[in-house]
Protein backbone atom coordinates (compact mmCIF):
# COMPACT_ATOMS: atom_id res chain seq x y z
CA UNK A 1 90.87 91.44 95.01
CA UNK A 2 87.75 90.31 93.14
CA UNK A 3 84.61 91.08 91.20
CA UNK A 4 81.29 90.98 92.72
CA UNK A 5 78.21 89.69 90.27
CA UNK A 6 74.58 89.93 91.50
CA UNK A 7 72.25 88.21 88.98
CA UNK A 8 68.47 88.67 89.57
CA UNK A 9 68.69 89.30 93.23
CA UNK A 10 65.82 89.51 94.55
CA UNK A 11 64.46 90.27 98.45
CA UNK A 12 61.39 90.17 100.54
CA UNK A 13 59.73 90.25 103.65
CA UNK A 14 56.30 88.07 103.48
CA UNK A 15 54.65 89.36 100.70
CA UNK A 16 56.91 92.70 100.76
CA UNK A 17 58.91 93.13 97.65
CA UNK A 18 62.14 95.21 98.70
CA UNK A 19 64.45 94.32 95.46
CA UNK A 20 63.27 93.58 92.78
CA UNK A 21 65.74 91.70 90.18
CA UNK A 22 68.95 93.57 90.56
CA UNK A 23 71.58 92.69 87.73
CA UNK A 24 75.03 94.23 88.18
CA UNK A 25 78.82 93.32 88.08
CA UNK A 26 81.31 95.86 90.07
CA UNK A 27 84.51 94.67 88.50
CA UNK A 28 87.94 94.06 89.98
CA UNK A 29 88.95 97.18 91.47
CA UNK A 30 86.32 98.98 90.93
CA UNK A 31 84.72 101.44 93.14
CA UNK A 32 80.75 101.52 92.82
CA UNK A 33 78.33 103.30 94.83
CA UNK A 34 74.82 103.07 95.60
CA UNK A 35 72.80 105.62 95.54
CA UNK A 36 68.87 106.91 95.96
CA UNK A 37 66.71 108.08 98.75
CA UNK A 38 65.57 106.55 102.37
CA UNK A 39 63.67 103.40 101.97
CA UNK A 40 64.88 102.82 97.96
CA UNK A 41 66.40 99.54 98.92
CA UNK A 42 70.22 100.52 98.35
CA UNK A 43 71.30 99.03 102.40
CA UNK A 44 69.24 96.26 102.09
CA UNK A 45 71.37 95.07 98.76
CA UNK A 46 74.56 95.57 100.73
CA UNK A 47 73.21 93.65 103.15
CA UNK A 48 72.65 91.16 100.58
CA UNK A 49 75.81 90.74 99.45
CA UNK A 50 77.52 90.96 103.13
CA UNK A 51 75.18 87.57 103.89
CA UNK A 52 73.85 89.78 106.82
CA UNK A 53 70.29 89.31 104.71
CA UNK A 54 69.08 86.00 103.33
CA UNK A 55 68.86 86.52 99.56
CA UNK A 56 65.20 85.27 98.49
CA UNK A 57 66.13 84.96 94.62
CA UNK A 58 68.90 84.86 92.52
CA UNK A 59 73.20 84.44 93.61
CA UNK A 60 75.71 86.56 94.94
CA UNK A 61 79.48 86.07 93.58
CA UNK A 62 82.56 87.11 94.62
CA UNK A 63 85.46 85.96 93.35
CA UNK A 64 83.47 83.65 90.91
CA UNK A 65 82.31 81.74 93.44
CA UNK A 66 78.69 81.85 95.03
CA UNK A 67 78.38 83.31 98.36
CA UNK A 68 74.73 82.99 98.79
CA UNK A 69 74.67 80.23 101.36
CA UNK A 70 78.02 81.15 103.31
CA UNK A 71 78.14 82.96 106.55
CA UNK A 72 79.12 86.73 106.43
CA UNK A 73 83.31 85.52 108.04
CA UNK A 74 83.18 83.56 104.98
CA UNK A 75 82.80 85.69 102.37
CA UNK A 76 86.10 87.26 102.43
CA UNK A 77 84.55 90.55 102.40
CA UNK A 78 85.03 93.73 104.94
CA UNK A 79 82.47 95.91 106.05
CA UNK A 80 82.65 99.65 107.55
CA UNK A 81 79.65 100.79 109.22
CA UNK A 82 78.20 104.45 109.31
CA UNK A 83 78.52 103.94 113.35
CA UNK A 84 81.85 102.72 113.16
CA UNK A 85 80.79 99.50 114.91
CA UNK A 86 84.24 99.66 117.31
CA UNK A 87 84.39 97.84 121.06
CA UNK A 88 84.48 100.95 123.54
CA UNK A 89 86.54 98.81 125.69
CA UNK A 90 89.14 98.62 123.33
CA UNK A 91 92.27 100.68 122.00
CA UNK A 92 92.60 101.60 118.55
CA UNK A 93 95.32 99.23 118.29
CA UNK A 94 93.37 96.41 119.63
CA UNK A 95 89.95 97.21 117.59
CA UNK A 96 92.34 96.81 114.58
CA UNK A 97 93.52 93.75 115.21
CA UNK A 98 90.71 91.93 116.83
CA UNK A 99 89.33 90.11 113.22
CA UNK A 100 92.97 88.87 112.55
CA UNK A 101 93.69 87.19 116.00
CA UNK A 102 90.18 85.48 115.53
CA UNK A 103 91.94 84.54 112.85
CA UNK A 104 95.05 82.97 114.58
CA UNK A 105 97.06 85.35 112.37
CA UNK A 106 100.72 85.42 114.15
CA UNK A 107 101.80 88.14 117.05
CA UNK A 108 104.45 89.76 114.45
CA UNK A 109 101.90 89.73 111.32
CA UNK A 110 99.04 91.30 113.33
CA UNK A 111 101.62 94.03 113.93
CA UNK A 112 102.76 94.42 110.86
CA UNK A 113 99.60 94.84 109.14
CA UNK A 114 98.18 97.10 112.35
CA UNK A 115 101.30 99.56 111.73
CA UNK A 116 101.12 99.79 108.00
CA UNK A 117 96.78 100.39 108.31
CA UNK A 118 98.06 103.01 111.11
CA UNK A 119 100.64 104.66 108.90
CA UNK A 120 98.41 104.84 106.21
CA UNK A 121 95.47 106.39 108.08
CA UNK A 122 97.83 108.65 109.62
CA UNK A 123 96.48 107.09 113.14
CA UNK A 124 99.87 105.82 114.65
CA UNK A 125 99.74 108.25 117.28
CA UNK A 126 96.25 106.79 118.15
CA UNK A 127 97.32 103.29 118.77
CA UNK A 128 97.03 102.78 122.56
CA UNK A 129 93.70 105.56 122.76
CA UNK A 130 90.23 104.23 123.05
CA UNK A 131 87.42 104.98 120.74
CA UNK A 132 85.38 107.51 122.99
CA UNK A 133 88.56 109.46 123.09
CA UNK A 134 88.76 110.15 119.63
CA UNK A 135 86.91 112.62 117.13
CA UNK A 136 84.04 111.42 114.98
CA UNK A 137 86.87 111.63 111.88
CA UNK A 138 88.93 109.47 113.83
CA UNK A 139 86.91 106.82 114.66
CA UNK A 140 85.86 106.51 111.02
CA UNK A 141 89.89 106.06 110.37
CA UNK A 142 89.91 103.27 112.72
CA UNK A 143 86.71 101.43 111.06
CA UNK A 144 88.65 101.63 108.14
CA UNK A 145 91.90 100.69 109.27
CA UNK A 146 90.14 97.49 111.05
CA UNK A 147 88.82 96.60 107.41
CA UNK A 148 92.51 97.28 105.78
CA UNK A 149 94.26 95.03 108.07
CA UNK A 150 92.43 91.98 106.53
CA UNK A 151 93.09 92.46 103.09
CA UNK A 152 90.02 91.63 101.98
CA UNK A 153 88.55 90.73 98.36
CA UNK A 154 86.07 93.42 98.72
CA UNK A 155 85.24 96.29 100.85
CA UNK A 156 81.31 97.29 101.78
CA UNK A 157 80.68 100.27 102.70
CA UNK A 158 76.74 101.58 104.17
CA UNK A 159 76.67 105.00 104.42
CA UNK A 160 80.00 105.77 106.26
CA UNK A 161 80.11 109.31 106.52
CA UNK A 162 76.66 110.00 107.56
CA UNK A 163 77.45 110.75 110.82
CA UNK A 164 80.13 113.40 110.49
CA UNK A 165 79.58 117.16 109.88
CA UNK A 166 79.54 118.67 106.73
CA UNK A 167 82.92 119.65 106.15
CA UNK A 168 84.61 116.17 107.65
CA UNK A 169 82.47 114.56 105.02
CA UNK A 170 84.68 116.36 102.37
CA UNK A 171 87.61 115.25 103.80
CA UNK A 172 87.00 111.93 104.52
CA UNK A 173 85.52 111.11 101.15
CA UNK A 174 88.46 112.68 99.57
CA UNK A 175 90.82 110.32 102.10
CA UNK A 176 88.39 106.80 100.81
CA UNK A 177 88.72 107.50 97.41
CA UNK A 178 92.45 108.17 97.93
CA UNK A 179 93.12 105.33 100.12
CA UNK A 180 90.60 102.93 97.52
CA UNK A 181 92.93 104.11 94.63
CA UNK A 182 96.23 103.07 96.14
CA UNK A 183 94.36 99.64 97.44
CA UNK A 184 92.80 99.04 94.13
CA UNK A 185 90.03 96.74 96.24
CA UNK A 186 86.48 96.13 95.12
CA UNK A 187 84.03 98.45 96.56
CA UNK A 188 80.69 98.74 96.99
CA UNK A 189 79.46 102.26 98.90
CA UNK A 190 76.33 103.22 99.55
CA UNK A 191 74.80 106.87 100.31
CA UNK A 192 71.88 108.67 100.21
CA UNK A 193 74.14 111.70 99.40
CA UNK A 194 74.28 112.48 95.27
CA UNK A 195 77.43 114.81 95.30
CA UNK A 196 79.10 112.06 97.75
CA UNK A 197 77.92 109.78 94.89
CA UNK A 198 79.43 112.17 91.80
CA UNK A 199 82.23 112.68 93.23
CA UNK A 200 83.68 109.19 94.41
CA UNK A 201 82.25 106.63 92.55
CA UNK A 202 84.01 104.95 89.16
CA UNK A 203 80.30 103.88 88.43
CA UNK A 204 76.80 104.87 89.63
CA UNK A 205 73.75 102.28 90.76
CA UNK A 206 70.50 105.10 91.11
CA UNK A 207 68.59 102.76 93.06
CA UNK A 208 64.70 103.57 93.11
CA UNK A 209 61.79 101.87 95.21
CA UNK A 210 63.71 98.19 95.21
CA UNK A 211 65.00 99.10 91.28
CA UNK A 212 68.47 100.04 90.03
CA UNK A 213 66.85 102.48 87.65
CA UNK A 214 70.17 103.30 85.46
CA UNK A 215 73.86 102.70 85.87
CA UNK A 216 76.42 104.27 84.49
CA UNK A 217 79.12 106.86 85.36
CA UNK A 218 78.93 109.77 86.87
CA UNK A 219 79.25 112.28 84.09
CA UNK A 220 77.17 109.56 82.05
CA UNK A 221 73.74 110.00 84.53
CA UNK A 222 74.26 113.71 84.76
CA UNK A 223 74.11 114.57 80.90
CA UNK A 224 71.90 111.36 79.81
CA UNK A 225 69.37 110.33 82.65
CA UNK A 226 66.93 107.38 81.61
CA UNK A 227 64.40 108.40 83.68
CA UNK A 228 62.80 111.64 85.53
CA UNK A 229 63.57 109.99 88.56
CA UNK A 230 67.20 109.69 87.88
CA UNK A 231 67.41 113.52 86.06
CA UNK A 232 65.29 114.75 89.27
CA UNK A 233 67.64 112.99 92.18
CA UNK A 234 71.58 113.37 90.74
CA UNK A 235 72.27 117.29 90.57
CA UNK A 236 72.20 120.14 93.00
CA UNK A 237 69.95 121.85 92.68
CA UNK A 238 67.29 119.33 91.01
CA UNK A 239 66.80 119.49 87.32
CA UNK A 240 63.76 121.77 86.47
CA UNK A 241 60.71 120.18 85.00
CA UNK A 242 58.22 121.76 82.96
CA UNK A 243 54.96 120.50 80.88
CA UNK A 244 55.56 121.12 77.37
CA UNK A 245 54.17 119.91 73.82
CA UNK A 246 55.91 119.54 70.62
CA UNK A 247 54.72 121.59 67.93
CA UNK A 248 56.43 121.25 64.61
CA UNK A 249 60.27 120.96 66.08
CA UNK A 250 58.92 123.58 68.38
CA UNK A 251 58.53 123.38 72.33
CA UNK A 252 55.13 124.96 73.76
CA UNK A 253 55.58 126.35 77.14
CA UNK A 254 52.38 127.79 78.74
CA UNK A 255 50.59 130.27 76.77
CA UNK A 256 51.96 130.57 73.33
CA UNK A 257 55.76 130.54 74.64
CA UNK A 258 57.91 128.54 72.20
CA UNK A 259 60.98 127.49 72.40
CA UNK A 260 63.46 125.74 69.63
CA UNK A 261 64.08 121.82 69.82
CA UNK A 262 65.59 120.36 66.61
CA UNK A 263 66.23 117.13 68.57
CA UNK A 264 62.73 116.11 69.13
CA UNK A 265 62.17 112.27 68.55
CA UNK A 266 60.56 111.21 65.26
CA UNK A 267 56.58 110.94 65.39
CA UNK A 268 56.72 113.22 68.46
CA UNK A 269 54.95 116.01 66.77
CA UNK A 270 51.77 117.09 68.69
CA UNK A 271 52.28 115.03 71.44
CA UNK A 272 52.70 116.11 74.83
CA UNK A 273 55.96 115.43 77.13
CA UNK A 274 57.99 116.60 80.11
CA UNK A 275 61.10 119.29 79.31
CA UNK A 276 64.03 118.94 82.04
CA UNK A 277 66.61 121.28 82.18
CA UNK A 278 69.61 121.64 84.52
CA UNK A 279 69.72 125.18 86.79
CA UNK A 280 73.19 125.46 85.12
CA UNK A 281 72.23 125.23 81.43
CA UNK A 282 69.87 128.02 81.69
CA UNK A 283 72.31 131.31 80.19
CA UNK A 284 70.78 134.85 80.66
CA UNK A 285 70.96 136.33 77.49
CA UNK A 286 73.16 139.34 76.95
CA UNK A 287 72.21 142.71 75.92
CA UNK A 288 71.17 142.40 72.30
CA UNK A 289 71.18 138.49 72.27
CA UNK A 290 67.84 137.18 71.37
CA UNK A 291 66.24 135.45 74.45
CA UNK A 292 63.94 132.54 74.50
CA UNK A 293 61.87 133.32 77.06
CA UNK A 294 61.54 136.04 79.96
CA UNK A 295 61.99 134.51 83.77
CA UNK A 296 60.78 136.52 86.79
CA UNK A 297 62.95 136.57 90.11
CA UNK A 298 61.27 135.62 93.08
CA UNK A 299 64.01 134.45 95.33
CA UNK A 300 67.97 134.73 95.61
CA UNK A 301 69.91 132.62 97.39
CA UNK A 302 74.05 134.61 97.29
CA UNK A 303 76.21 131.56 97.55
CA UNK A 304 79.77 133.25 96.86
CA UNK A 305 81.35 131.54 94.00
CA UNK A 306 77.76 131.05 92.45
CA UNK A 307 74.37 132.29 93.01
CA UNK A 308 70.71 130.58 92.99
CA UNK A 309 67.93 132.34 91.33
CA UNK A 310 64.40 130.87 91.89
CA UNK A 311 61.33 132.03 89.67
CA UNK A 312 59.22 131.31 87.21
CA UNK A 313 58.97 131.68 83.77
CA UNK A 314 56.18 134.08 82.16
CA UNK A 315 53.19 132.38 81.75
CA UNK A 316 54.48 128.82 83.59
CA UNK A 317 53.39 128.15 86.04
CA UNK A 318 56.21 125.79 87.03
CA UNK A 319 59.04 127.02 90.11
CA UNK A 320 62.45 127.23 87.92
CA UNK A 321 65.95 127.39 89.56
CA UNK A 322 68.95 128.98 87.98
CA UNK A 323 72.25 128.93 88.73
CA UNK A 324 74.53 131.33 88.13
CA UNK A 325 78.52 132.09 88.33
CA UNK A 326 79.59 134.37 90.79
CA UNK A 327 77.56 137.20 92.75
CA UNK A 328 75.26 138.87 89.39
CA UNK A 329 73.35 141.76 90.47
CA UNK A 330 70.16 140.31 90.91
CA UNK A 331 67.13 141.37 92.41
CA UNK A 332 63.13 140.35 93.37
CA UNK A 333 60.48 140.89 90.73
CA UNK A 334 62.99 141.45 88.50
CA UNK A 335 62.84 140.19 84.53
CA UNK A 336 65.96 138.02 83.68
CA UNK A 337 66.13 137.38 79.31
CA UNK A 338 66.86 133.53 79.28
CA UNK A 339 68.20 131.23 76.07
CA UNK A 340 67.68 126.99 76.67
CA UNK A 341 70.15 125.73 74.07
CA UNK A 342 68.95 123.22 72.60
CA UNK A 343 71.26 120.76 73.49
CA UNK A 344 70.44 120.92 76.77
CA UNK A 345 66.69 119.67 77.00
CA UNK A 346 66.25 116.32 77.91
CA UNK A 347 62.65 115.79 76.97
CA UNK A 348 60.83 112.29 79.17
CA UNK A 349 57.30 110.93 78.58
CA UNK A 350 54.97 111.73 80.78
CA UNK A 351 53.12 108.80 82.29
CA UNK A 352 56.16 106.68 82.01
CA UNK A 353 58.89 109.45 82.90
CA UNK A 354 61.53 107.59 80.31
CA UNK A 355 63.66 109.38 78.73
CA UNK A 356 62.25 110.45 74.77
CA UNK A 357 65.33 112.25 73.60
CA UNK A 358 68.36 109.91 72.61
């Protein structure tokens, strides 16, 4: 096992920035993903550090030791593929064990390390099947199991799941994280997928046009996002953003609506920002409760355990989401009393979109 550092790294195509300056250190053991929308840059940085792209500035380590210059076989890295990337020809057993016979490992130590990846991935029935006669899941297992056997510093990960249904993705996420917790191996995932994000990674890279725009933990992005870009992409559904302007520790929401915020930022007052809130922070205030401000339904989406509850507030004229526990009996054009605690505004600047409130 080993740590990976990027410093500055840097790539680009002619005159076509892609990544711009990317600092980070995933630690030993650590699992990091990689997360932000087609096109951000996020596979291209992978690539980077695989040595299947040539890095145009800065240096790659693993290990403590530069990789920029060495072949991909070289890097003692291992890489799993959202196409799985097995030889058709092949049986499971064989796909396995094809990197370490390139590697003159011995009959009995290819074997060994074949059965205990098998064992592991709960594939040793699989062994002698080929890849077209196995289930998406499957395959995915045997990608995986191929990368195992090597027992490599690091594994690299590009978007491994994106090719199974919805509720195989649950599983197999559950059965990396698993399987990267008994390993304890460096690893570097990345998705376009936030929840896949939240709910595997040890740390968070939110990776936006060719910029990691904050890292952190999970929990850590959620409740503090640096930027409306970051507040706007992690969480389902997206945080809700509204024009507001601070008016003597008070928010001004369209016409005359004002709302408490004690935690406005010194030499604020009068000045005009962005309020995010989370669907989930919004609380419909009970019967005699004082409310903030009124919202009108528009839409209901019945999800079971929770329900979504698109509108607007009055006189905003913003689209709002709410989300709400359980199945509330909830209905179009109706008026729903609503209290934003004040703890739960995250107020950004405007033309920037940086984060205002600390």
């Amino acid at each position: 096992m080993a740590s990976i550092t990027l410093s500055n790294v840097r790539k680009s195509y002619g005159t076509t920035h892609v990544i711009h300056g990317i600092d980070l250190t995933v630690h030993d053991g650590e699992f990091v993903v990689i997360v932000g929308p087609s096109g951000c840059g996020k596979s291209t940085l992978l690539r980077l550090v695989a040595g299947l792209e040539e890095i145009t500035e800065g240096t790659v380590e693993i290990g403590g030791r530069v990789v920029n210059h060495l072949e991909p076989k070289d890097r003692d890295i291992a890489m799993v593929f959202q196409n799985y990337a097995l030889y058709p020809h092949m049986s499971v057993r064989q796909n396995m064990a094809y990197g370490l016979k390139m590697r003159k490992m011995s009959k009995a130590d290819i074997e060994k390390r074949v059965n205990w990846a098998a064992g592991v991935l709960q594939l040793s029935d699989l062994l002698d099947r080929r890849p077209g006669q196995l289930s998406g899941g499957q395959r995915q297992r045997v990608a995986m199991g191929r990368a195992m056997v090597r027992s490599p510093a690091a594994f690299l990960f590009d978007e491994p799941l994106s090719n199974l249904d919805a509720k195989l993705r649950v599983q197999m996420r559950l059965e990396i994280k698993r399987l990267q917790q008994e390993l304890r191996t460096t690893s570097l995932y990345v998705t376009h997928d936030q929840v896949e994000a939240m709910t595997m990674a040890d740390r968070l890279v939110v990776m936006n046009a060719g910029v990691a725009e904050q890292v952190g933990t999970p929990m850590e992005i959620y409740e503090r996002p640096r930027t409306v870009f970051v507040a706007g992409f992690i969480g389902s559904p997206n945080m809700n953003f509204l024009p507001a302007r601070l008016r003597g520790g008070m928010l001004e929401l369209g016409q005359g609506l004002l709302v408490e915020c004690p935690n406005a930022p010194a030499g604020t007052d009068g000045r005009d920002v962005t309020l995010g809130i989370r669907p989930e922070h919004l609380v419909v205030a009970k019967q005699g409760e004082p409310a903030d401000i009124q919202f009108v339904v528009h839409m209901v989406e019945p999800l079971g355990a929770e329900t979504l509850v698109h509108g607007r507030f009055n006189s905003v004229e913003t689209n709002v989401a709410l989300r709400l526990h359980g199945t509330p009996n909830v209905w179009r054009d109706a008026h729903l009393p609503l209290r934003l605690p004040p703890d739960a505004l995250h107020l950004f600047d405007p033309a920037s979109g940086v984060r205002l409130t600390e």
